[in-house]
Protein backbone atom coordinates (compact mmCIF):
# COMPACT_ATOMS: atom_id res chain seq x y z
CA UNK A 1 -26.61 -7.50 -8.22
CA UNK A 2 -28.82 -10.14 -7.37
CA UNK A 3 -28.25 -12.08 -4.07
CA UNK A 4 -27.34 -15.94 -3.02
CA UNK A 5 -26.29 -15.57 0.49
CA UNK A 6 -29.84 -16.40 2.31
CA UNK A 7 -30.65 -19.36 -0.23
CA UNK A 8 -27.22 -20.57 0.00
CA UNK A 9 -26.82 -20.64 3.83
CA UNK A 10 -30.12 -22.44 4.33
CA UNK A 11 -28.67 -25.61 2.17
CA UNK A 12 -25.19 -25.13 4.24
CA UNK A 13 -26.91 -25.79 7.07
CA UNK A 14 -28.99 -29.05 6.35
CA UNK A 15 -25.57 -30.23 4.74
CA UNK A 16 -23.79 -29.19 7.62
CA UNK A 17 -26.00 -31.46 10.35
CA UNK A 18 -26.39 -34.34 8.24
CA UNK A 19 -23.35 -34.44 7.30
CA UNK A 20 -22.12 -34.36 11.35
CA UNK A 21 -25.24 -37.21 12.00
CA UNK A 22 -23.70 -39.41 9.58
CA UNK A 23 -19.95 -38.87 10.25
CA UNK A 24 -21.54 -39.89 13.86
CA UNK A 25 -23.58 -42.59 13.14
CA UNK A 26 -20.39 -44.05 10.59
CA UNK A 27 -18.48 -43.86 13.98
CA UNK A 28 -20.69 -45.79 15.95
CA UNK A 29 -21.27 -48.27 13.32
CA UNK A 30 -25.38 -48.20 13.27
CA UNK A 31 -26.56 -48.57 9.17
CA UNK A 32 -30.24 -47.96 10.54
CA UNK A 33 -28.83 -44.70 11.92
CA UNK A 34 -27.14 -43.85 8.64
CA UNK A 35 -29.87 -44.47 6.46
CA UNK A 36 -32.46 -43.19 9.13
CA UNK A 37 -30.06 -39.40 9.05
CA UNK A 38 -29.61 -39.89 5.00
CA UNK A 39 -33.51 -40.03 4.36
CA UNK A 40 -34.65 -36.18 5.47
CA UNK A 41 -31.87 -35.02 2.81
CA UNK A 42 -32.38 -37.40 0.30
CA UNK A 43 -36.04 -36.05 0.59
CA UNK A 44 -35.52 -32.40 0.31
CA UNK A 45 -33.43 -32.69 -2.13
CA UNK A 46 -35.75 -35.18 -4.38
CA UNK A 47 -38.45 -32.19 -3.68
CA UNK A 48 -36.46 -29.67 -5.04
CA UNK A 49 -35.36 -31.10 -7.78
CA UNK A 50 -39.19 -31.79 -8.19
CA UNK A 51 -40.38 -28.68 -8.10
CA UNK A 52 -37.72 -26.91 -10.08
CA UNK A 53 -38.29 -29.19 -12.72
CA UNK A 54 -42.56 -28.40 -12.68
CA UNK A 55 -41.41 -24.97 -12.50
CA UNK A 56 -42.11 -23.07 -15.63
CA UNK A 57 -41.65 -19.38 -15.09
CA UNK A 58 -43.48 -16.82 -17.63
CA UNK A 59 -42.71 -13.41 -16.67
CA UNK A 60 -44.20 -10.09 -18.50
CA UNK A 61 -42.61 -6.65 -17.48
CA UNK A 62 -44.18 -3.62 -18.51
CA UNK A 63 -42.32 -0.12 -17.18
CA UNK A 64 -44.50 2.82 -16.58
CA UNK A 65 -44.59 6.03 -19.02
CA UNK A 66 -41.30 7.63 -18.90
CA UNK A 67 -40.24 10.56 -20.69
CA UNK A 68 -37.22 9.63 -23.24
CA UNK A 69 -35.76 13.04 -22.86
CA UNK A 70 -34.63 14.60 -19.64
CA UNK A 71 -32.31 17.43 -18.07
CA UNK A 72 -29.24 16.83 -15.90
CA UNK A 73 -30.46 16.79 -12.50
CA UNK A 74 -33.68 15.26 -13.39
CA UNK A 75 -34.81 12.23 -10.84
CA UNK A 76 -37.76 10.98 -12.74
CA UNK A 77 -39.70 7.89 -11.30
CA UNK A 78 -39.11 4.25 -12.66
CA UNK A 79 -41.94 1.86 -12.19
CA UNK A 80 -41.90 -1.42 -13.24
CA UNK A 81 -44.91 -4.15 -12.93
CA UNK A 82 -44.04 -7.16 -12.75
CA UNK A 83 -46.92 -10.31 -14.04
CA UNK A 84 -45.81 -14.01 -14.21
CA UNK A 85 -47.64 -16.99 -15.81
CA UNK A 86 -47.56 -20.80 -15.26
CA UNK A 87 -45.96 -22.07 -12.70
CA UNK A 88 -44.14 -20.22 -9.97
CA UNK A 89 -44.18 -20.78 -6.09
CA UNK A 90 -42.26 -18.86 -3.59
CA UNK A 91 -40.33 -15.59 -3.54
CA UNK A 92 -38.69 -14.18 -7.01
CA UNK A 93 -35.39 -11.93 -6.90
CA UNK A 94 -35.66 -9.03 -9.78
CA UNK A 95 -32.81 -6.96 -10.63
CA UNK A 96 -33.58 -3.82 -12.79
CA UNK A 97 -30.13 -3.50 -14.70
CA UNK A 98 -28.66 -0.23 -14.89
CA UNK A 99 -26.00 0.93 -17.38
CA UNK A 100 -23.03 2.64 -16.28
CA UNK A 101 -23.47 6.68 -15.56
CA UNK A 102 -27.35 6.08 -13.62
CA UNK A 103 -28.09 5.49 -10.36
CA UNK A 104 -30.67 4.97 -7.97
CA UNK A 105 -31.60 8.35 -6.09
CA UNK A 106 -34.65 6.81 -3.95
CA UNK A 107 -35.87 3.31 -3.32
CA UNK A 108 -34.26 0.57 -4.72
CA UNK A 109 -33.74 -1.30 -8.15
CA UNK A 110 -33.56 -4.51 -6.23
CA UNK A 111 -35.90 -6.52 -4.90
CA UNK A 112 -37.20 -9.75 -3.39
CA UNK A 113 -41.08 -10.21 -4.62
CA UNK A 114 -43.93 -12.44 -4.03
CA UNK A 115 -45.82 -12.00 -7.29
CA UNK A 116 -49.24 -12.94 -6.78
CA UNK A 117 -50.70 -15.29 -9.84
CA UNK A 118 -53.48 -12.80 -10.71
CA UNK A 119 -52.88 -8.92 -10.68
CA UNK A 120 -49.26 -8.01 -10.71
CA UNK A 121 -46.00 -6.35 -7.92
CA UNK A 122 -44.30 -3.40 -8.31
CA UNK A 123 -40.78 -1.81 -8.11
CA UNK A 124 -40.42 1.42 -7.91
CA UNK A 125 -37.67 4.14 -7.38
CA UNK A 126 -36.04 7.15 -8.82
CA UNK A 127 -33.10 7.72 -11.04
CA UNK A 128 -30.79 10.06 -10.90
CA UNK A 129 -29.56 11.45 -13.76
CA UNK A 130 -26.23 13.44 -13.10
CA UNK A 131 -24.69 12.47 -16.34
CA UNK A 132 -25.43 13.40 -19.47
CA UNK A 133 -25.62 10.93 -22.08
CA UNK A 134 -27.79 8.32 -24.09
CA UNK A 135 -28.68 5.22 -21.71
CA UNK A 136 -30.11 2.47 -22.67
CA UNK A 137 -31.97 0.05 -19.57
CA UNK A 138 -32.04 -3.89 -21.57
CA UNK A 139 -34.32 -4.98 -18.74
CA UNK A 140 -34.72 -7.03 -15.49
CA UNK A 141 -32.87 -10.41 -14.86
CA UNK A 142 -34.78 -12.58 -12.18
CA UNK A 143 -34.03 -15.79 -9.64
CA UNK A 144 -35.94 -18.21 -8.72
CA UNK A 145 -35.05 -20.70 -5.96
CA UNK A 146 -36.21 -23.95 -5.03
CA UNK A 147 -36.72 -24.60 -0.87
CA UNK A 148 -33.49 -25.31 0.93
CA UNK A 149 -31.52 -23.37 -1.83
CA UNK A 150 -30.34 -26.63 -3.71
CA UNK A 151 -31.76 -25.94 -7.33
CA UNK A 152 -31.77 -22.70 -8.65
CA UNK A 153 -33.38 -20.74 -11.97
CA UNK A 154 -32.52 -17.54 -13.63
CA UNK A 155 -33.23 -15.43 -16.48
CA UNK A 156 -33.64 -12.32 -18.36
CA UNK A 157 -36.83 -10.35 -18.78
CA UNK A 158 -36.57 -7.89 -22.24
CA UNK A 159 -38.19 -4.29 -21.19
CA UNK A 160 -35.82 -2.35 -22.90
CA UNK A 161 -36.28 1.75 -22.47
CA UNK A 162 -34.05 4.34 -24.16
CA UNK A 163 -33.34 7.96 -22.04
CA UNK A 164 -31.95 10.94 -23.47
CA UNK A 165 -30.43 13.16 -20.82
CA UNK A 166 -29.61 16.47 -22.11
CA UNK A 167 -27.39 19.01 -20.86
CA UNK A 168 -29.26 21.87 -18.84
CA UNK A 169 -29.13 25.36 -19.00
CA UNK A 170 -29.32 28.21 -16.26
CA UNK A 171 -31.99 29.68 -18.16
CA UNK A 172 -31.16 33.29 -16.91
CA UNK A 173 -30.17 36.54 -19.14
CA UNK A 174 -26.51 37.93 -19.76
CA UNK A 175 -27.03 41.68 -19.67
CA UNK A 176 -23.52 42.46 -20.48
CA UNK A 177 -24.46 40.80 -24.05
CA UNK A 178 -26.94 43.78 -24.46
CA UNK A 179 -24.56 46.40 -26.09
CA UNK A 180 -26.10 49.57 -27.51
CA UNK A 181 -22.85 50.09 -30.05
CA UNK A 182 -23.87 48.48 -33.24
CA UNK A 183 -20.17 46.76 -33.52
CA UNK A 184 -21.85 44.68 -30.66
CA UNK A 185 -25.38 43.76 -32.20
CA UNK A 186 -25.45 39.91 -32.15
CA UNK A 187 -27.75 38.60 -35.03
CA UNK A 188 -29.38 40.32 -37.97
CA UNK A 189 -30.48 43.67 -37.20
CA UNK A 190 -33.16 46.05 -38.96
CA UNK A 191 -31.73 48.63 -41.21
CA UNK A 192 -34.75 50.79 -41.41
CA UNK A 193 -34.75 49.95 -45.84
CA UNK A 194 -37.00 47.79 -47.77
CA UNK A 195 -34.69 44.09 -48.25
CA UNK A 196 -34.81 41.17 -47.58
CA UNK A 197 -35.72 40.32 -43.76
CA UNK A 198 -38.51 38.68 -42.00
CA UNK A 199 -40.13 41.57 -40.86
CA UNK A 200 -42.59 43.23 -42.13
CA UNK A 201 -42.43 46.37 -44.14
CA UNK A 202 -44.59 47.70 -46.84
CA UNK A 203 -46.63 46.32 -50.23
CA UNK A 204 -45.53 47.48 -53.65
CA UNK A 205 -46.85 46.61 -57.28
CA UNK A 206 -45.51 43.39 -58.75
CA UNK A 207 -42.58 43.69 -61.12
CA UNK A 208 -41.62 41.10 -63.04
CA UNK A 209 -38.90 39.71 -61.42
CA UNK A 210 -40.40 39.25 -58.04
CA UNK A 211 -41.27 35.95 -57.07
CA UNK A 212 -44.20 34.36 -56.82
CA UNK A 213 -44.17 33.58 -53.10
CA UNK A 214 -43.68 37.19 -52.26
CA UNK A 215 -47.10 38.24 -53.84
CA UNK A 216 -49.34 39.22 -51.05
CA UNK A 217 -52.85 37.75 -52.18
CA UNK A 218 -55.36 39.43 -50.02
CA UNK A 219 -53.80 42.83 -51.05
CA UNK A 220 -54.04 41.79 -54.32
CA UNK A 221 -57.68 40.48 -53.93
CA UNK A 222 -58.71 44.18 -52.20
CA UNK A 223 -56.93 46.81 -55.26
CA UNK A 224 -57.60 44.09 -58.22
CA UNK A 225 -53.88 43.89 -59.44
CA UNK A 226 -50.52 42.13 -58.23
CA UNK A 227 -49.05 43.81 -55.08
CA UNK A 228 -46.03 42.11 -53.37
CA UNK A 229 -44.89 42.56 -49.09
CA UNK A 230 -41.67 43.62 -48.43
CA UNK A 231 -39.79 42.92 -45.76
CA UNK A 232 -37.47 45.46 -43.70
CA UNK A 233 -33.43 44.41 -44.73
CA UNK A 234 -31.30 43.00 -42.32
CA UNK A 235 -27.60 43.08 -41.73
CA UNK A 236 -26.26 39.76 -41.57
CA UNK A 237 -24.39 39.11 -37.83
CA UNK A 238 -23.04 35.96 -36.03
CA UNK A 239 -23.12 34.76 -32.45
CA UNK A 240 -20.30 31.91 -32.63
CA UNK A 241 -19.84 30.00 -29.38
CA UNK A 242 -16.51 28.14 -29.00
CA UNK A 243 -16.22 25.21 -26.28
CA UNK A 244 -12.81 23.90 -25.10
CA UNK A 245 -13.23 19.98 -25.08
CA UNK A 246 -9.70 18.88 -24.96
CA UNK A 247 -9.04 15.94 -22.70
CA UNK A 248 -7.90 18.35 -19.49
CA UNK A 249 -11.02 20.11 -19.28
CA UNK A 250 -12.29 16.92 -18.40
CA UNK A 251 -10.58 16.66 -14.61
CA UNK A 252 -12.51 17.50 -11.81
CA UNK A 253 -15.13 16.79 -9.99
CA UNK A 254 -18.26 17.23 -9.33
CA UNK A 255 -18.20 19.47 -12.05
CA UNK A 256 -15.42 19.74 -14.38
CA UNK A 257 -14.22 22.43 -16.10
CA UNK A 258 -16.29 20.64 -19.63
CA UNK A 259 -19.11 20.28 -17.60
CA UNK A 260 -19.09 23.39 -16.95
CA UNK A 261 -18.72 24.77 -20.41
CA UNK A 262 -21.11 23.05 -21.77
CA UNK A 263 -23.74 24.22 -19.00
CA UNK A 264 -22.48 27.98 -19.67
CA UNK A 265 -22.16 27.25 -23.33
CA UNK A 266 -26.26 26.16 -23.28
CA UNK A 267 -26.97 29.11 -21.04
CA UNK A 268 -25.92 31.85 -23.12
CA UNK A 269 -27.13 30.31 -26.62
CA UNK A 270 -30.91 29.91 -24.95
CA UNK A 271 -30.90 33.67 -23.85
CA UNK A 272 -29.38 34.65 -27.56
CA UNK A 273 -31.97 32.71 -29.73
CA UNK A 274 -34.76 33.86 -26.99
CA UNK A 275 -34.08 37.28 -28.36
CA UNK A 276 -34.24 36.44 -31.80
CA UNK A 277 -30.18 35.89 -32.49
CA UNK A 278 -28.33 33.70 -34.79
CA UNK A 279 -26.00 31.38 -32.80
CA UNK A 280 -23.36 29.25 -33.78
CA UNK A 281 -20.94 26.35 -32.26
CA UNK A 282 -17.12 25.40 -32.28
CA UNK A 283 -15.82 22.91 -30.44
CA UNK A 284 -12.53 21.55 -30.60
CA UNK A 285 -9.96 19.18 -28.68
CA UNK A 286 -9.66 15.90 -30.94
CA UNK A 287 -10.58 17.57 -34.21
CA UNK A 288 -13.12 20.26 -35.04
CA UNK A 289 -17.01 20.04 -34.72
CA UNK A 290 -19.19 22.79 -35.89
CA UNK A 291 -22.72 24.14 -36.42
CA UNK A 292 -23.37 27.18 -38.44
CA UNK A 293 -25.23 29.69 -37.23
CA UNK A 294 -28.93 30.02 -37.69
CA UNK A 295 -32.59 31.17 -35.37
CA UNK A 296 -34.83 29.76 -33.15
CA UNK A 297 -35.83 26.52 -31.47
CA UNK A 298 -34.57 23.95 -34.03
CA UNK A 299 -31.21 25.42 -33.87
CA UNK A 300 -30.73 25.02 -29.54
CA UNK A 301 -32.05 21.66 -30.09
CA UNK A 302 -29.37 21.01 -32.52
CA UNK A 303 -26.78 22.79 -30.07
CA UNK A 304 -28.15 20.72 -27.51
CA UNK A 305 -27.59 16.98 -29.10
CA UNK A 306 -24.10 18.50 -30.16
CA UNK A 307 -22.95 18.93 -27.13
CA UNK A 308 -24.56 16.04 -25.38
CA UNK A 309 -22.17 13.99 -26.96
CA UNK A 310 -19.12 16.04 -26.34
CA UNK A 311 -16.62 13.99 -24.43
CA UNK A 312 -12.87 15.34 -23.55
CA UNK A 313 -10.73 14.41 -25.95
CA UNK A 314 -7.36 15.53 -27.82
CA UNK A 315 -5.18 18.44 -26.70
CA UNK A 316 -5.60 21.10 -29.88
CA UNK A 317 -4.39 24.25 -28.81
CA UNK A 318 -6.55 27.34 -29.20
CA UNK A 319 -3.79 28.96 -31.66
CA UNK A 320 -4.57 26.13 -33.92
CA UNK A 321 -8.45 26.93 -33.88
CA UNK A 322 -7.69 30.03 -35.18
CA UNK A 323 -5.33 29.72 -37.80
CA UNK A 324 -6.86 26.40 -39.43
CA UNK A 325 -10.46 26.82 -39.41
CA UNK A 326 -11.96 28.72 -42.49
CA UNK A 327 -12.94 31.63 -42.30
CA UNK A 328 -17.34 30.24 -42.84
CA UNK A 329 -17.02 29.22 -39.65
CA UNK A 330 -15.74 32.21 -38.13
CA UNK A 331 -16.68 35.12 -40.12
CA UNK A 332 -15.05 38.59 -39.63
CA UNK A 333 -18.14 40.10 -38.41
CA UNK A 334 -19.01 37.42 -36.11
CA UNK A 335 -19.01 37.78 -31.97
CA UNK A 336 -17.60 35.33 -30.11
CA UNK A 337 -17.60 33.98 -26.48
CA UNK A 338 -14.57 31.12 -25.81
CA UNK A 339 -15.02 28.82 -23.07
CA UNK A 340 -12.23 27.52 -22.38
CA UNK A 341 -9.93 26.80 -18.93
CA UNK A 342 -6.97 29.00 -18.01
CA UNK A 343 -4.39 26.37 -17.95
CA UNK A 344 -2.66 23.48 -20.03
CA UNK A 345 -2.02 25.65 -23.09
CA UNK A 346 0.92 27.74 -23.21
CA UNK A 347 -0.13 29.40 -26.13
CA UNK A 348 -3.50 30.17 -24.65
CA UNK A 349 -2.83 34.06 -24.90
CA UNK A 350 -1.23 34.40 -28.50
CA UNK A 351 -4.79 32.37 -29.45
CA UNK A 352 -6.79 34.66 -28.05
CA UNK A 353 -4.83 37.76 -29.57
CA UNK A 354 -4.84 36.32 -33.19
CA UNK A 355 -8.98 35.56 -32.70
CA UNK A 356 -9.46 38.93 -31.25
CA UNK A 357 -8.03 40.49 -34.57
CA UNK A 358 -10.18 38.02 -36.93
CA UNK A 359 -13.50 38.69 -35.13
CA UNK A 360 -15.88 41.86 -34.31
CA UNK A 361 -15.72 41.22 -30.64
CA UNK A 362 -14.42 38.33 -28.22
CA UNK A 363 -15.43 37.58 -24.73
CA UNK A 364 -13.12 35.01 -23.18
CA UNK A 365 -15.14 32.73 -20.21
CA UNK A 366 -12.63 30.59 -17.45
CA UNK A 367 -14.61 28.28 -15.46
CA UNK A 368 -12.50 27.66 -12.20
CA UNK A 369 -12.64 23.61 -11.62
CA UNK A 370 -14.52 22.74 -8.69
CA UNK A 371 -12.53 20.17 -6.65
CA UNK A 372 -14.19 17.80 -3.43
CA UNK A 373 -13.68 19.50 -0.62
CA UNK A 374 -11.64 18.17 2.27
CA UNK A 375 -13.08 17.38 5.12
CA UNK A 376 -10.56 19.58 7.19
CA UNK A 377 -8.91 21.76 4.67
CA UNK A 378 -5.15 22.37 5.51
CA UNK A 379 -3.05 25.45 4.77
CA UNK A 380 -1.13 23.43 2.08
CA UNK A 381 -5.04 23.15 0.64
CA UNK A 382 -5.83 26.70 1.11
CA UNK A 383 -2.07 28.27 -0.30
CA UNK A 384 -3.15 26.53 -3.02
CA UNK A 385 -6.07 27.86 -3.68
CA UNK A 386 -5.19 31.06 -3.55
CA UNK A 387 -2.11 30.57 -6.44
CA UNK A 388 -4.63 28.99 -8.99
CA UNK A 389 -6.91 32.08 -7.86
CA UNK A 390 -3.36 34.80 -8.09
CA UNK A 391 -2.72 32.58 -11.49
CA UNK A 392 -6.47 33.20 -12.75
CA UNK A 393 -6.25 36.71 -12.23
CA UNK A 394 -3.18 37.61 -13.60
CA UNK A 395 -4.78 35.51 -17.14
CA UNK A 396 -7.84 37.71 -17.17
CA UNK A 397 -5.68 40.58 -17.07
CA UNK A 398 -3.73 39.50 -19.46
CA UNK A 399 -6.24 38.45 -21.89
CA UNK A 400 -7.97 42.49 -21.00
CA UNK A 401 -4.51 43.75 -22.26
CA UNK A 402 -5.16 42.27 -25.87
CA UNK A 403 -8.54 43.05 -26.68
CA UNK A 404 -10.64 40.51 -25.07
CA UNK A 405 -13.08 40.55 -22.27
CA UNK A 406 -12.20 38.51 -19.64
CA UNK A 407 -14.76 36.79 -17.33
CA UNK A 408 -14.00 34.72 -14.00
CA UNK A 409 -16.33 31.82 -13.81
CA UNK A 410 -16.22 30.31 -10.01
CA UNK A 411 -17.85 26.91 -9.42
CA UNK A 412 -21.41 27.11 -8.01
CA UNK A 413 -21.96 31.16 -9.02
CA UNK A 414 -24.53 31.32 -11.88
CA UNK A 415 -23.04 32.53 -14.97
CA UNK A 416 -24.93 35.26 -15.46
CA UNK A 417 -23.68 36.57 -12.18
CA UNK A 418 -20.43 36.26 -13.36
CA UNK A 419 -20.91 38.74 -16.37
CA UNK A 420 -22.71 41.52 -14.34
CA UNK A 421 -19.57 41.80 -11.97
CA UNK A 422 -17.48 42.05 -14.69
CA UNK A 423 -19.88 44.68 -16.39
CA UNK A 424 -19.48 46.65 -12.72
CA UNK A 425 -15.85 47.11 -12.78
């Protein structure tokens, strides 16, 4: 925030000794004394209020290129020039407002400038962005102050800038994904037949039902009548993710167990449409968002604004996932992965028994919430620990016994990690 103390204790002390000349020179009875002490403040003051009324401050901000969209973790570089016009002795204070969720990794949005009246000052530093979210920075609000501190000016200086910061993935493969059973194929798959797919097959003569999109023109050009591609049929197979956002995966910190979801959640849907997948979203908490499943780059893009403005809210229970949502948005054939945490539902297991049933295959992810560390952890601390771990276990088990697979999901181990011990045991 911007700063009055140095301003402010320069006019406390003028006021301060004239005021102790004149109490002295009341006592001793000397006018000539009194107006003598009286003039030096009368004329700093008269010369302030002078110059802060000549004062007629233009400022122009202009920020340096920024990219609007950004990772968590990203600490890009904010540089703002700073030009006046008219009018402006002295030092000016510059504040570069930030909203709530940034902060200042390096340097300092603060400052105290002498802006020079040709050419222009900088203030630089980085952000760091931790948080995911939409942010918007209005601009800088400045201070000007006249000598002695007596007279002061402020303002605002529009400059607004919009950043988009996006939630990141680990970027890394899941090889326990990578089943050779069919029941397991995530996406469409070839079925070795002429159908409808995207791939390539074969050319055939035109019939008269075929469309006219489908006729294959430099075929037709080469044998002198209408031949047609055909593309190699696939079977129709969905990758639905489901994210626990209710308002307890929220606790925490540094990373809760939402955080964490949404990180794993990114993870495994950029490794899925990488191979050519069709991936889907649930999440639910305070009411039910969805994305049906569909290919490529467009689609984690759309996955990726969904879940950037995920907050945790409601407390749904899984069981009511599964019996209320239609069955379009979880079909029978589909494979899912649930991210969800371990406690705060006592229903948790019947949920994942009835979703088992209604899909091909579930795999069942529980992010353990990473809590700050003491500095000296105690053996209350530790005891502790090792419950929630006993408690974790005996879930996973549990959740093995009715279909599922079960995957442990420690703070600060990469997900991917995760799944390969599992696939090991």
């Amino acid at each position: 925030m911007l700063t009055r103390r140095g301003a402010d204790l320069g006019l406390a002390t003028l006021l301060l000794g004239a005021a102790s000349g004149l109490g002295y020179a009341w006592g001793a009875q000397a006018p000539w004394l009194l107006a003598l002490l009286a003039l030096p403040l009368v004329a700093a003051l008269a010369w302030s209020a002078l110059l802060t009324a000549l004062v007629r401050p233009r400022l122009h901000v202009e920020r340096g290129a920024l990219a609007e969209r950004h990772l968590v973790g990203d600490t890009p570089t904010m540089t703002v020039r700073l030009r006046k016009a008219g009018f402006l002795p002295g030092l000016l204070e510059v504040l570069d407002d930030l909203p709530r969720g940034l902060a200042v990794a390096e340097g300092a949005n603060h400052g105290i400038l002498a802006v020079p009246s040709q050419g222009h000052v900088e203030l630089r530093y980085r952000l760091d962005l931790s948080v995911r979210g939409r942010y918007t920075l209005p601009g800088l609000r400045w201070r000007w102050r006249a000598p002695l501190g007596a007279f002061a000016l402020e303002g605002t200086v529009a400059a607004p800038v919009t950043l988009t910061v996006v939630p990141r993935s680990d970027g890394l493969e899941y090889p326990l994904l990578r089943a050779s059973s069919s029941s397991h194929l995530l996406g469409p798959h070839q079925q070795r037949v002429a159908g409808g797919g995207t791939e390539f097959w074969g050319l055939r003569d035109y019939r008269t039902d075929d469309p006219y999109d489908r006729i294959n023109w430099k075929a037709t050009a080469r044998r002198g009548s209408l031949v047609v591609s055909e593309h190699e049929q696939e079977a129709p197979a969905d990758y639905v993710l489901i994210v626990d956002a209710r308002a307890l995966t929220g606790r925490g910190a540094p990373a809760s167990v939402l955080e964490m979801n949404i990180r794993g959640a990114l993870g495994l849907a950029e490794d899925l449409l990488r191979r050519g997948q069709k991936v889907g979203l649930l999440v639910y908490g305070d009411g039910l968002t969805w994305i049906y499943p569909e290919y490529g780059r467009k689609q984690y893009a759309k996955l990726q604004e969904t879940l950037l403005a995920v907050q945790p809210r409601g407390s749904a229970p899984l069981m009511s996932l599964v019996t209320e949502t239609p069955p379009a948005l979880i079909p029978y054939r589909a494979t899912c992965i649930l991210f969800t945490t371990a406690w705060g539902d006592v229903r948790l297991l019947d949920g994942v028994e009835a979703l088992t049933r209604r899909v091909r295959s579930l795999t069942v992810i529980y992010p353990f919430p990473q809590e700050a560390p003491l500095p000296v952890p105690d053996a209350a601390s530790r005891v502790a620990s090792l419950i929630l771990q006993a408690e974790l276990e005996a879930v996973c088990a549990r959740t093995r016994a009715v279909g599922a697979r079960a995957v442990p999901w420690p703070p600060g181990k990469p997900l991917s990690l995760a799944f390969e011990e599992v696939a090991l045991r």
